[in-house]
N, C-alpha and C. Protein backbone atom coordinates (compact mmCIF):
# COMPACT_ATOMS: atom_id res chain seq x y z
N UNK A 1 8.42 -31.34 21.67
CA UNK A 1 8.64 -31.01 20.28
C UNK A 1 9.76 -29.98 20.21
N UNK A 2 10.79 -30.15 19.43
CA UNK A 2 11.78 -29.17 18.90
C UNK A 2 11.86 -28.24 17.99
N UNK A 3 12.35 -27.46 17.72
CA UNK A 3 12.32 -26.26 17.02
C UNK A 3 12.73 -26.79 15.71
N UNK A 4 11.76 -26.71 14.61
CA UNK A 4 12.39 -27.18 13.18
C UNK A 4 11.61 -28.40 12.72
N UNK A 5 10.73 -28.91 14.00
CA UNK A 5 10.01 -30.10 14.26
C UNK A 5 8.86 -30.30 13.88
N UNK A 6 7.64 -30.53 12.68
CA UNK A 6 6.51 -30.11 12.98
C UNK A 6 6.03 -31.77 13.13
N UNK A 7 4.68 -31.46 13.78
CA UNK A 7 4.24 -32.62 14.08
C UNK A 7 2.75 -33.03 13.24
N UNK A 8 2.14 -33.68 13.13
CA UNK A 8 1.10 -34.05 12.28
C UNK A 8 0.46 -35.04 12.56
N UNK A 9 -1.08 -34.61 12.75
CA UNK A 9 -2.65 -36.14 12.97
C UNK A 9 -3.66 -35.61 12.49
N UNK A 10 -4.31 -36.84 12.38
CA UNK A 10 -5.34 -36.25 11.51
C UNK A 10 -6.72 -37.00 13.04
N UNK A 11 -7.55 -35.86 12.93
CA UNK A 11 -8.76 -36.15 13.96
C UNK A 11 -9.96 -36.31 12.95
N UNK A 12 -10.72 -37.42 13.59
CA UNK A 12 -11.97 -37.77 12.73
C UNK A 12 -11.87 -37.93 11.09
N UNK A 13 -10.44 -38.29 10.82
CA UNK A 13 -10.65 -38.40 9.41
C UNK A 13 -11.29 -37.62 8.36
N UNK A 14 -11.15 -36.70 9.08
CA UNK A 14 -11.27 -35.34 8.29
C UNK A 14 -10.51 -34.39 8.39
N UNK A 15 -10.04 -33.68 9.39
CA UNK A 15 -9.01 -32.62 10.09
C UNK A 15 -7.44 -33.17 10.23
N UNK A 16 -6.78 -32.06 9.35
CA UNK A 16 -5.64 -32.54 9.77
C UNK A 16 -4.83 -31.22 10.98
N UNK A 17 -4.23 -31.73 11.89
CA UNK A 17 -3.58 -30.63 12.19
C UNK A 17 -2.11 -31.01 12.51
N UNK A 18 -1.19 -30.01 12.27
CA UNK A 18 -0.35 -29.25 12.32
C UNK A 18 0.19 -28.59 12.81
N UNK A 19 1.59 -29.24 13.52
CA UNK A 19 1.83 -28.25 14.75
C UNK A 19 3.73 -27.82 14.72
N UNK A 20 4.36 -26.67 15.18
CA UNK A 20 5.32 -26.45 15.06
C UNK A 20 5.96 -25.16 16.20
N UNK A 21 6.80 -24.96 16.41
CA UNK A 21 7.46 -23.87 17.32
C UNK A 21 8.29 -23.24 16.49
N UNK A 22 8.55 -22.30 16.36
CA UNK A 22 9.49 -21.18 15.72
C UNK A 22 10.25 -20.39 16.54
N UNK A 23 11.60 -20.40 16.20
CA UNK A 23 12.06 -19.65 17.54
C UNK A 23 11.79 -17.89 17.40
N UNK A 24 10.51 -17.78 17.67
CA UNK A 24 10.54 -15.99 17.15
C UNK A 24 9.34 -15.44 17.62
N UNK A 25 9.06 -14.12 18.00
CA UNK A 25 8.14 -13.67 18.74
C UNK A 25 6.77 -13.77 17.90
N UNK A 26 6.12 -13.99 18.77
CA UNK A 26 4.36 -14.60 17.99
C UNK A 26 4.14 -13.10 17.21
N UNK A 27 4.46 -12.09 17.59
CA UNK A 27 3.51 -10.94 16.61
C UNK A 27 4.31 -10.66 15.43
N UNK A 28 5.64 -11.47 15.81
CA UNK A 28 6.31 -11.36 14.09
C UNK A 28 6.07 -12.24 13.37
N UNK A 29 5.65 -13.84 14.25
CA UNK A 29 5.40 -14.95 12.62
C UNK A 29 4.06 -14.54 12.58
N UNK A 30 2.96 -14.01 12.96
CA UNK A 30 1.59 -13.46 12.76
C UNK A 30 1.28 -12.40 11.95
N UNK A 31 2.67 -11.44 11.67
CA UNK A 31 2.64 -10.60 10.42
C UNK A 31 3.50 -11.12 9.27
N UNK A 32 4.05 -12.28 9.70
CA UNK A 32 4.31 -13.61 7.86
C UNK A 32 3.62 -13.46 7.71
N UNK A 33 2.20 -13.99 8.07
CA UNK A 33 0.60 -14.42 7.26
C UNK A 33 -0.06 -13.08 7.05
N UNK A 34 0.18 -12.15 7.09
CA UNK A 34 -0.54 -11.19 7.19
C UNK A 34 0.23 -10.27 5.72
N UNK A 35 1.16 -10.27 5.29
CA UNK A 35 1.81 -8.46 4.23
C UNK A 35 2.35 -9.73 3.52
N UNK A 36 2.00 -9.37 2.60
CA UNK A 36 2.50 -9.68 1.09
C UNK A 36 4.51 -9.71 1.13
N UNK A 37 4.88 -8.41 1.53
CA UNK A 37 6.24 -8.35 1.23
C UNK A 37 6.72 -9.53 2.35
N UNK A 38 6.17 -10.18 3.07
CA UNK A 38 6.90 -11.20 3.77
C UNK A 38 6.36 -12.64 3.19
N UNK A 39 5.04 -12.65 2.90
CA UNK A 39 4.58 -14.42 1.96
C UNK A 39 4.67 -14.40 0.99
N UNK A 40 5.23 -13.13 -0.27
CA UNK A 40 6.46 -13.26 -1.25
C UNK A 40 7.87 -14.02 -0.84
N UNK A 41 8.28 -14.61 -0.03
CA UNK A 41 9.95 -14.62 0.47
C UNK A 41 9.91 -16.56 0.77
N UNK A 42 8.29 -16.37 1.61
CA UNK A 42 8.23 -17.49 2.03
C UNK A 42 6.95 -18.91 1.80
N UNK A 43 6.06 -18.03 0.96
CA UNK A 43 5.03 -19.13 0.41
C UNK A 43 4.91 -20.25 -0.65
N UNK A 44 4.74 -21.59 -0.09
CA UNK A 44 5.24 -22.25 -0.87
C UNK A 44 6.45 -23.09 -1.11
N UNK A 45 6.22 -24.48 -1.39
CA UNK A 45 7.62 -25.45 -1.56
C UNK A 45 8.86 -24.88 -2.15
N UNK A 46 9.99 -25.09 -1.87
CA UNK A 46 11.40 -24.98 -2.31
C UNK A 46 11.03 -24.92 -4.11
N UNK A 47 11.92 -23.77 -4.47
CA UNK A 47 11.59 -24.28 -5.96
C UNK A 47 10.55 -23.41 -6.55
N UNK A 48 9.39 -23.00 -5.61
CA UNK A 48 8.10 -22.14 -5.85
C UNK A 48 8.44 -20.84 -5.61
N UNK A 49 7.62 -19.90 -6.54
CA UNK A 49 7.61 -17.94 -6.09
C UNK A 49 6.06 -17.92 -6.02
N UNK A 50 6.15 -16.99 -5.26
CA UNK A 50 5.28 -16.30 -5.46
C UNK A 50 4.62 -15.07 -6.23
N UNK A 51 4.46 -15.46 -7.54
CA UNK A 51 4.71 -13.58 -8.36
C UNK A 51 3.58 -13.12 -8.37
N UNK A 52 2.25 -13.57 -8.12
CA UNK A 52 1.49 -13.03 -7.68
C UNK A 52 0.77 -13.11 -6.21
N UNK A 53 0.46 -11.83 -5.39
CA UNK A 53 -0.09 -11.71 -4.21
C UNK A 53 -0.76 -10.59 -3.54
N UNK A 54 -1.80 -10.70 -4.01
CA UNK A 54 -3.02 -9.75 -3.51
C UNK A 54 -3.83 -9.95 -2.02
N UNK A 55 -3.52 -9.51 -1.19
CA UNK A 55 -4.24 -9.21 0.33
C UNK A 55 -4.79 -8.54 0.69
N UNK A 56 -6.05 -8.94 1.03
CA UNK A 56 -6.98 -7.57 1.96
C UNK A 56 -7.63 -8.38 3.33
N UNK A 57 -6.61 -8.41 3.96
CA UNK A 57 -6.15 -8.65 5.28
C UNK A 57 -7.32 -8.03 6.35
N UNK A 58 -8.60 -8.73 6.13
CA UNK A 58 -9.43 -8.23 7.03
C UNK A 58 -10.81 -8.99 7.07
N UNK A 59 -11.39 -9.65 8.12
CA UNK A 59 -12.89 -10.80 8.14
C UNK A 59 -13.49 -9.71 6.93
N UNK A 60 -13.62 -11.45 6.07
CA UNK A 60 -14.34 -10.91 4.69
C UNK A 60 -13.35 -10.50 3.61
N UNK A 61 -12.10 -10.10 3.98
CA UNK A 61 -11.44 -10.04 2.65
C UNK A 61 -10.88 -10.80 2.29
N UNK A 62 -10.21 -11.20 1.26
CA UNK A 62 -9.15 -12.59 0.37
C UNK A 62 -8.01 -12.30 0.20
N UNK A 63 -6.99 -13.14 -0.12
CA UNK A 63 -5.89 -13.12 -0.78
C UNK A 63 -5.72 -14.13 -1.94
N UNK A 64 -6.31 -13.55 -2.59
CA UNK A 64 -5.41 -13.93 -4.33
C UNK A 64 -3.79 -14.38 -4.47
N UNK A 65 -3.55 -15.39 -5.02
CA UNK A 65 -2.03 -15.40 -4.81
C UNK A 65 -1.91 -16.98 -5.84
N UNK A 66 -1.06 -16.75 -6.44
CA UNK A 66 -0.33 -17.76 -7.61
C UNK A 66 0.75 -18.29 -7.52
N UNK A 67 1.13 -19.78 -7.46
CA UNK A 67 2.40 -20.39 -6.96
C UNK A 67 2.81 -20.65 -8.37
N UNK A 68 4.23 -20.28 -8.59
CA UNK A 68 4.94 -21.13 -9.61
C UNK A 68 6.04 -21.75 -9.77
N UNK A 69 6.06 -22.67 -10.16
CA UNK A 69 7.64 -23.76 -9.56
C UNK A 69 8.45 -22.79 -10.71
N UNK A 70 9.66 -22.66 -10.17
CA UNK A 70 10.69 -21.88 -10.83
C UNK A 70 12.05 -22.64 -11.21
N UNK A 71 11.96 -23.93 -10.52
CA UNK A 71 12.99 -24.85 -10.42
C UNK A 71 12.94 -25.85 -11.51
N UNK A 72 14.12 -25.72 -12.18
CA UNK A 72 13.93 -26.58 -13.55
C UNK A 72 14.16 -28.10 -13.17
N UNK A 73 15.11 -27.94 -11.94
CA UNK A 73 15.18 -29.80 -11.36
C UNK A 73 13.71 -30.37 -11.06
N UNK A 74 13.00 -29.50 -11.33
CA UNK A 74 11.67 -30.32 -10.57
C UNK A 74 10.85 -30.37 -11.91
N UNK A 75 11.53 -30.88 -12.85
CA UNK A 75 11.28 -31.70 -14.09
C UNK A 75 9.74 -31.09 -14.53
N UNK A 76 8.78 -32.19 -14.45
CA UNK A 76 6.97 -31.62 -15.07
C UNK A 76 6.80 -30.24 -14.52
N UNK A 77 7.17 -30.77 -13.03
CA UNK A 77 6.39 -29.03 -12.56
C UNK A 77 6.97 -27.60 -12.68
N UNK A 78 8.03 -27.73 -13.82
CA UNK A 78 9.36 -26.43 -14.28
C UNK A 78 7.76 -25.52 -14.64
N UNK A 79 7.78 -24.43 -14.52
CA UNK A 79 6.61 -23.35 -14.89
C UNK A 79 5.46 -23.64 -14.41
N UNK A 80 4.99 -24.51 -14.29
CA UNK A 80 3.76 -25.00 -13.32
C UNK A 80 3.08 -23.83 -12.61
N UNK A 81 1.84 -22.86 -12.75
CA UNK A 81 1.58 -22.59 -11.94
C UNK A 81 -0.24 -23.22 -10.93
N UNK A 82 -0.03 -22.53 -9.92
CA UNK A 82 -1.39 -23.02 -8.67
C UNK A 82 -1.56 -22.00 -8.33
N UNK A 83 -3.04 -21.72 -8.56
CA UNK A 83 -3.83 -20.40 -8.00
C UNK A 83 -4.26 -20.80 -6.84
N UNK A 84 -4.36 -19.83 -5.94
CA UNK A 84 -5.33 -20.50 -4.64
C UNK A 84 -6.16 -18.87 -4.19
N UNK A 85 -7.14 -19.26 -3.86
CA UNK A 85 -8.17 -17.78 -3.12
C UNK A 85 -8.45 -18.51 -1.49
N UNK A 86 -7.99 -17.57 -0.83
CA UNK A 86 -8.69 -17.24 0.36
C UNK A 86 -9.28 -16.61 0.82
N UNK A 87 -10.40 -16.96 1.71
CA UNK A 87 -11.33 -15.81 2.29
C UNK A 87 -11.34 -15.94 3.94
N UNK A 88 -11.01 -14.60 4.32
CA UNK A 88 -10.93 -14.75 5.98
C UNK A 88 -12.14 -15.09 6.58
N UNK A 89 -12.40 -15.02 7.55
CA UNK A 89 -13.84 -15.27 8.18
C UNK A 89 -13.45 -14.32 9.56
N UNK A 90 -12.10 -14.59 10.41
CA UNK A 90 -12.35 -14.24 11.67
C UNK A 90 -10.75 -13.88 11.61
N UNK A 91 -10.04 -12.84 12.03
CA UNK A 91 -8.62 -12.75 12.73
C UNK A 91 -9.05 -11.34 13.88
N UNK A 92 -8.24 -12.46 14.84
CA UNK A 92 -7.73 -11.70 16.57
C UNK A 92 -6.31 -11.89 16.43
N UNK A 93 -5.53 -10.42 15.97
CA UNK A 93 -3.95 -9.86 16.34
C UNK A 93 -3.93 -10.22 17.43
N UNK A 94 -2.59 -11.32 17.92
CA UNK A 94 -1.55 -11.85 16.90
C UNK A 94 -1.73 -13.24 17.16
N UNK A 95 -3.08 -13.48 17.73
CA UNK A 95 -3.42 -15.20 18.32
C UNK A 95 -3.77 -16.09 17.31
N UNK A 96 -5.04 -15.57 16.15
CA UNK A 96 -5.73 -16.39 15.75
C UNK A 96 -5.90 -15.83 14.31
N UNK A 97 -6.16 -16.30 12.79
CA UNK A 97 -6.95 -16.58 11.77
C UNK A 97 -7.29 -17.59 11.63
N UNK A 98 -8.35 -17.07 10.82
CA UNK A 98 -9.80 -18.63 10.76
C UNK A 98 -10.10 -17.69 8.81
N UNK A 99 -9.62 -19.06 8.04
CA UNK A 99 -10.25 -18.77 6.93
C UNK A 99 -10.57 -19.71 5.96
N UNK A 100 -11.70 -19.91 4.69
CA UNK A 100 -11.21 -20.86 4.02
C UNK A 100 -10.61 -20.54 2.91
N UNK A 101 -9.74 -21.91 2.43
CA UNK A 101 -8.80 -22.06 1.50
C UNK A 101 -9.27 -22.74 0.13
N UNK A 102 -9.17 -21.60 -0.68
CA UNK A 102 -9.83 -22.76 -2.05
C UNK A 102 -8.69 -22.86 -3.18
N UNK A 103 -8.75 -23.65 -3.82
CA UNK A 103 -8.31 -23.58 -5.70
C UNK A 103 -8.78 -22.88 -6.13
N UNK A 104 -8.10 -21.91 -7.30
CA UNK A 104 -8.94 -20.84 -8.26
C UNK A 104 -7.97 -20.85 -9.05
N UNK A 105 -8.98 -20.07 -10.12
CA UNK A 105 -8.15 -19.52 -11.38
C UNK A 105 -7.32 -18.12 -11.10
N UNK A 106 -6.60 -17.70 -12.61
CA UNK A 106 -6.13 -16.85 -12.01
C UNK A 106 -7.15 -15.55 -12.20
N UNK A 107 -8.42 -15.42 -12.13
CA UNK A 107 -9.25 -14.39 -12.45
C UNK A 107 -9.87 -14.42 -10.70
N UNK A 108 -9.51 -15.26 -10.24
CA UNK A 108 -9.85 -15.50 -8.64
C UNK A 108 -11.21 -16.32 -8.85
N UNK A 109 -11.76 -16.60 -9.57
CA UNK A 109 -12.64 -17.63 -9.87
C UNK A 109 -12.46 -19.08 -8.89
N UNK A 110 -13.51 -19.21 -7.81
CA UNK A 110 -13.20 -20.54 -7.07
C UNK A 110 -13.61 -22.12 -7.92
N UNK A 111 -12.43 -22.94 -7.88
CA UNK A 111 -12.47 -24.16 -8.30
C UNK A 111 -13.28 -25.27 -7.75
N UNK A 112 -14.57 -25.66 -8.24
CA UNK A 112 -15.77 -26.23 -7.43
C UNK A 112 -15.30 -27.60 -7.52
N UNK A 113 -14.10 -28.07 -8.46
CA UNK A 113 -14.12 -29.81 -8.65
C UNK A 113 -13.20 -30.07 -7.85
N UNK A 114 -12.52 -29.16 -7.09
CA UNK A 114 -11.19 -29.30 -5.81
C UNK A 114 -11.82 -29.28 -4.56
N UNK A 115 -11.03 -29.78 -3.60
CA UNK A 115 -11.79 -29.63 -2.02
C UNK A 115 -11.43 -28.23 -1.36
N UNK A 116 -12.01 -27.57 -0.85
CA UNK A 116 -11.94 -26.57 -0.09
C UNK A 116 -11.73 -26.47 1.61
N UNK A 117 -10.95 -25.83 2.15
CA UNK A 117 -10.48 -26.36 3.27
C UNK A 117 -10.72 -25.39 4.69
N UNK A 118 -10.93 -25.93 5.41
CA UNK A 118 -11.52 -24.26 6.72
C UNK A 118 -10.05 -24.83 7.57
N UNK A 119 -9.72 -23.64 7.58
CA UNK A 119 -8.28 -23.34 8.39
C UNK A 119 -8.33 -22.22 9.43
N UNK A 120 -7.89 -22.72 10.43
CA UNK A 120 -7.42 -22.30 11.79
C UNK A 120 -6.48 -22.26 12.12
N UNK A 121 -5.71 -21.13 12.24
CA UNK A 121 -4.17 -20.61 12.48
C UNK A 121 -4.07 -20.26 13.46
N UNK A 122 -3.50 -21.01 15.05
CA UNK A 122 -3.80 -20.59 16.26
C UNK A 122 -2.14 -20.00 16.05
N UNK A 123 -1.82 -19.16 16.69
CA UNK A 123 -0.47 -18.50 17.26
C UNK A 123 -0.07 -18.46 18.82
N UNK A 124 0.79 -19.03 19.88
CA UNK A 124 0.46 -19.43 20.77
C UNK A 124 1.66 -18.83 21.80
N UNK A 125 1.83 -17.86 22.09
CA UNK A 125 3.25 -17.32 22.45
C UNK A 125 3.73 -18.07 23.86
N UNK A 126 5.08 -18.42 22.97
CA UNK A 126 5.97 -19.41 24.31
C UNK A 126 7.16 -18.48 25.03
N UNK A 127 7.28 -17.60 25.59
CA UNK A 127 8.18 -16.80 26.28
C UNK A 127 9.26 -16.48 24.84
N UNK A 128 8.67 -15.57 23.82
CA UNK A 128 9.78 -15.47 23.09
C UNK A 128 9.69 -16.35 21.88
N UNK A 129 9.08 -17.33 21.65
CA UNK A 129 9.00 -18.40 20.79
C UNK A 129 7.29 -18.53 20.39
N UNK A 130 7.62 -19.00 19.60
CA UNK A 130 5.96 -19.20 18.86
C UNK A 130 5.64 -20.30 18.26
N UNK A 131 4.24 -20.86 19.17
CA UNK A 131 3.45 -22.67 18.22
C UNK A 131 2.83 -22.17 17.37
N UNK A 132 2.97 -22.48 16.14
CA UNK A 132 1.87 -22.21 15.26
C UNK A 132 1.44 -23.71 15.17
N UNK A 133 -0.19 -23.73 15.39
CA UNK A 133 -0.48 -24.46 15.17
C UNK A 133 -1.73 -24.54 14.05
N UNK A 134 -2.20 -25.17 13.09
CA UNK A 134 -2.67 -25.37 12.03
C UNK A 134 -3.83 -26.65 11.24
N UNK A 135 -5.12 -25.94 12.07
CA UNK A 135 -6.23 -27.19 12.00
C UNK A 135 -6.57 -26.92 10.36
N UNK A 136 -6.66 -27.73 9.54
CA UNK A 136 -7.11 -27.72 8.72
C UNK A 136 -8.23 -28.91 8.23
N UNK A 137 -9.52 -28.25 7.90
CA UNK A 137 -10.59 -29.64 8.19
C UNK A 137 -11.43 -28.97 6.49
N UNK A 138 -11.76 -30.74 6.37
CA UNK A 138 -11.91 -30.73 4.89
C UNK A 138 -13.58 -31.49 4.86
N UNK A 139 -14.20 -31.54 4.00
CA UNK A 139 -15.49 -31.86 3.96
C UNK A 139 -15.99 -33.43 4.24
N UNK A 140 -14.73 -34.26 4.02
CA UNK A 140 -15.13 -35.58 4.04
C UNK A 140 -13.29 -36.08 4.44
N UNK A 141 -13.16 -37.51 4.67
CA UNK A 141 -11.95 -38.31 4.68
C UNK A 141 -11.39 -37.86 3.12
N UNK A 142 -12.52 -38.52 2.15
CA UNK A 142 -11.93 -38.28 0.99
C UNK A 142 -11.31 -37.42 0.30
N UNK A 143 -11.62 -36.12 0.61
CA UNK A 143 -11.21 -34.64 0.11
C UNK A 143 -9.72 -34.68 0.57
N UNK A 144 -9.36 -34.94 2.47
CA UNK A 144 -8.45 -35.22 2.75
C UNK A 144 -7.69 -35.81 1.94
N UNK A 145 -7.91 -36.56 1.92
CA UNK A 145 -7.07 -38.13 1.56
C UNK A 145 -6.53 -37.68 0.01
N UNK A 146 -6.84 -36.95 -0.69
CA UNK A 146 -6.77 -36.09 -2.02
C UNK A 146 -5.96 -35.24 -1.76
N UNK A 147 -5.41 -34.38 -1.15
CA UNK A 147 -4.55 -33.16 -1.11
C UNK A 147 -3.82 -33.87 -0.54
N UNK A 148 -3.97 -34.58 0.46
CA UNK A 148 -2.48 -35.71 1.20
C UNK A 148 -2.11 -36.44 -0.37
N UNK A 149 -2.73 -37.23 -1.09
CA UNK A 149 -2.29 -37.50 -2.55
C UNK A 149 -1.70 -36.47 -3.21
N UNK A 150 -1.63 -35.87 -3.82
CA UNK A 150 -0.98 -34.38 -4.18
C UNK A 150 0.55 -34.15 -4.00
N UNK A 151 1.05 -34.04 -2.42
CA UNK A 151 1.41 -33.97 -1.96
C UNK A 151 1.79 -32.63 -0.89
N UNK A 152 0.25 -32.59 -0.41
CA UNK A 152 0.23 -31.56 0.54
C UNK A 152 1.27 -31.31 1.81
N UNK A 153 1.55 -32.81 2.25
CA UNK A 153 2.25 -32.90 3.62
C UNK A 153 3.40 -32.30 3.31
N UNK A 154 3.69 -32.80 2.36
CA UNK A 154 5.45 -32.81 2.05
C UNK A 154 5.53 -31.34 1.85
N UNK A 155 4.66 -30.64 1.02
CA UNK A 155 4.19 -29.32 0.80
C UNK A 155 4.66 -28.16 1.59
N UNK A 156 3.41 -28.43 2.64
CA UNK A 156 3.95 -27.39 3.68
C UNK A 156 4.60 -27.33 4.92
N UNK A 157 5.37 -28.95 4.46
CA UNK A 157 6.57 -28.60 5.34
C UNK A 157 7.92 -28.13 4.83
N UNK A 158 7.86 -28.11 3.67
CA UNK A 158 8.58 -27.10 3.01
C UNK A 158 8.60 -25.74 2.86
N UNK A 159 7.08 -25.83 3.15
CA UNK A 159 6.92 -24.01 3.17
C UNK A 159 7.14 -23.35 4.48
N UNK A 160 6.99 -24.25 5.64
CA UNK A 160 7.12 -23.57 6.95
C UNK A 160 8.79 -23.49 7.20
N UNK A 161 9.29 -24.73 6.09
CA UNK A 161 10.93 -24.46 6.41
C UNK A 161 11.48 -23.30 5.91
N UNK A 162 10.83 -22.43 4.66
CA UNK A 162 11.16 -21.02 4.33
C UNK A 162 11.02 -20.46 5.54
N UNK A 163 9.76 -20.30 5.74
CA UNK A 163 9.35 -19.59 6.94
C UNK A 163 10.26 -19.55 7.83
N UNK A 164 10.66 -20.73 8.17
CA UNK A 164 11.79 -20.02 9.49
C UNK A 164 12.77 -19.60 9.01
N UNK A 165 13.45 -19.71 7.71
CA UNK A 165 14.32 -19.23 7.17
C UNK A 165 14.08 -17.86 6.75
N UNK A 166 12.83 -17.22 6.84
CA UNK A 166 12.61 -15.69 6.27
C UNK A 166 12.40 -15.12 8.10
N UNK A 167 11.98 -16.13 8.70
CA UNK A 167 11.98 -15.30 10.20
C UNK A 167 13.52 -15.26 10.91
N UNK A 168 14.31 -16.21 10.61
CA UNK A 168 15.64 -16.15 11.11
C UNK A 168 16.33 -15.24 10.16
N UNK A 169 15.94 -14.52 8.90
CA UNK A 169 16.28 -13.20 8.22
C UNK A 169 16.21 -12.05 8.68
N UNK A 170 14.70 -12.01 9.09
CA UNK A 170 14.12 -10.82 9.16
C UNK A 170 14.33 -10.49 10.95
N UNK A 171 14.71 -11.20 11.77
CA UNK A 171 14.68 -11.01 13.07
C UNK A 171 15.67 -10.35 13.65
């Protein structure tokens, strides 16, 4: 796999994972996911901000955070915004978070008619370079098969392409 490359399967028809190399040291793309002033720059498809982002970066705390398309070429979704709440469960600096991912309002209220997703953010240091890799497992095929409708894939491979573009900034 190449740098810029991500790769994608889905196991048991439920789990999708997600895999990629970054050319940049694992404890710097491990504090992307972690401070606000860096998943302001980079969360989210081309076109999306982030204007809201609340973190409490610790098993058991959430991040609150609101996507809004800002891009008028992207026609319906011009102002569009997507709440999402997360809740950590488990992070080991600079290897691993484990949290789930829900829909919400913007009062942080979780969205019960959306699928909710348990995510595993392995960080994997390659001499200098970093796999992030990215299990994300959903309650059924179907839930899957719903955010792949959406257009999740396309999604966050747009968002990881900021990402290297805010880590080839910031480095």
């Amino acid at each position: 796999m190449s740098i810029n490359e991500m790769n994608s399967r889905v196991e048991n028809d439920r789990i999708l994972v997600l895999e990629r190399v970054f050319d940049a040291p694992r404890e710097l793309v491990f504090q992307m996911f972690k401070e606000p002033e860096h998943l302001t720059h980079w969360w989210g498809p081309f076109g999306w901000e982030l204007p809201v982002c609340h973190i409490d970066f610790r098993p058991g705390g959430s991040w609150h955070f609101c996507m809004k398309c800002m891009d008028q070429n992207q026609g319906e979704y011009y102002g569009m915004e997507s709440w999402g709440k997360v809740v950590y469960k488990d992070i080991i600096e600079p290897e691993m978070i484990t949290y789930t991912d829900y829909f919400s309002d913007a009062e942080g209220n979780i969205d019960k008619d959306m699928p909710s997703t348990e995510v595993t953010l392995e960080f994997i240091d390659l001499e200098g370079k970093t796999k992030l890799i990215n299990r994300a497992e959903y309650v059924s095929a179907e839930a899957l098969n719903s955010v792949l409708d959406m257009g999740m894939l396309q999604g966050i491979t747009e968002t990881w392409n900021r990402l290297e573009q805010h880590l080839n900034e910031t480095k």
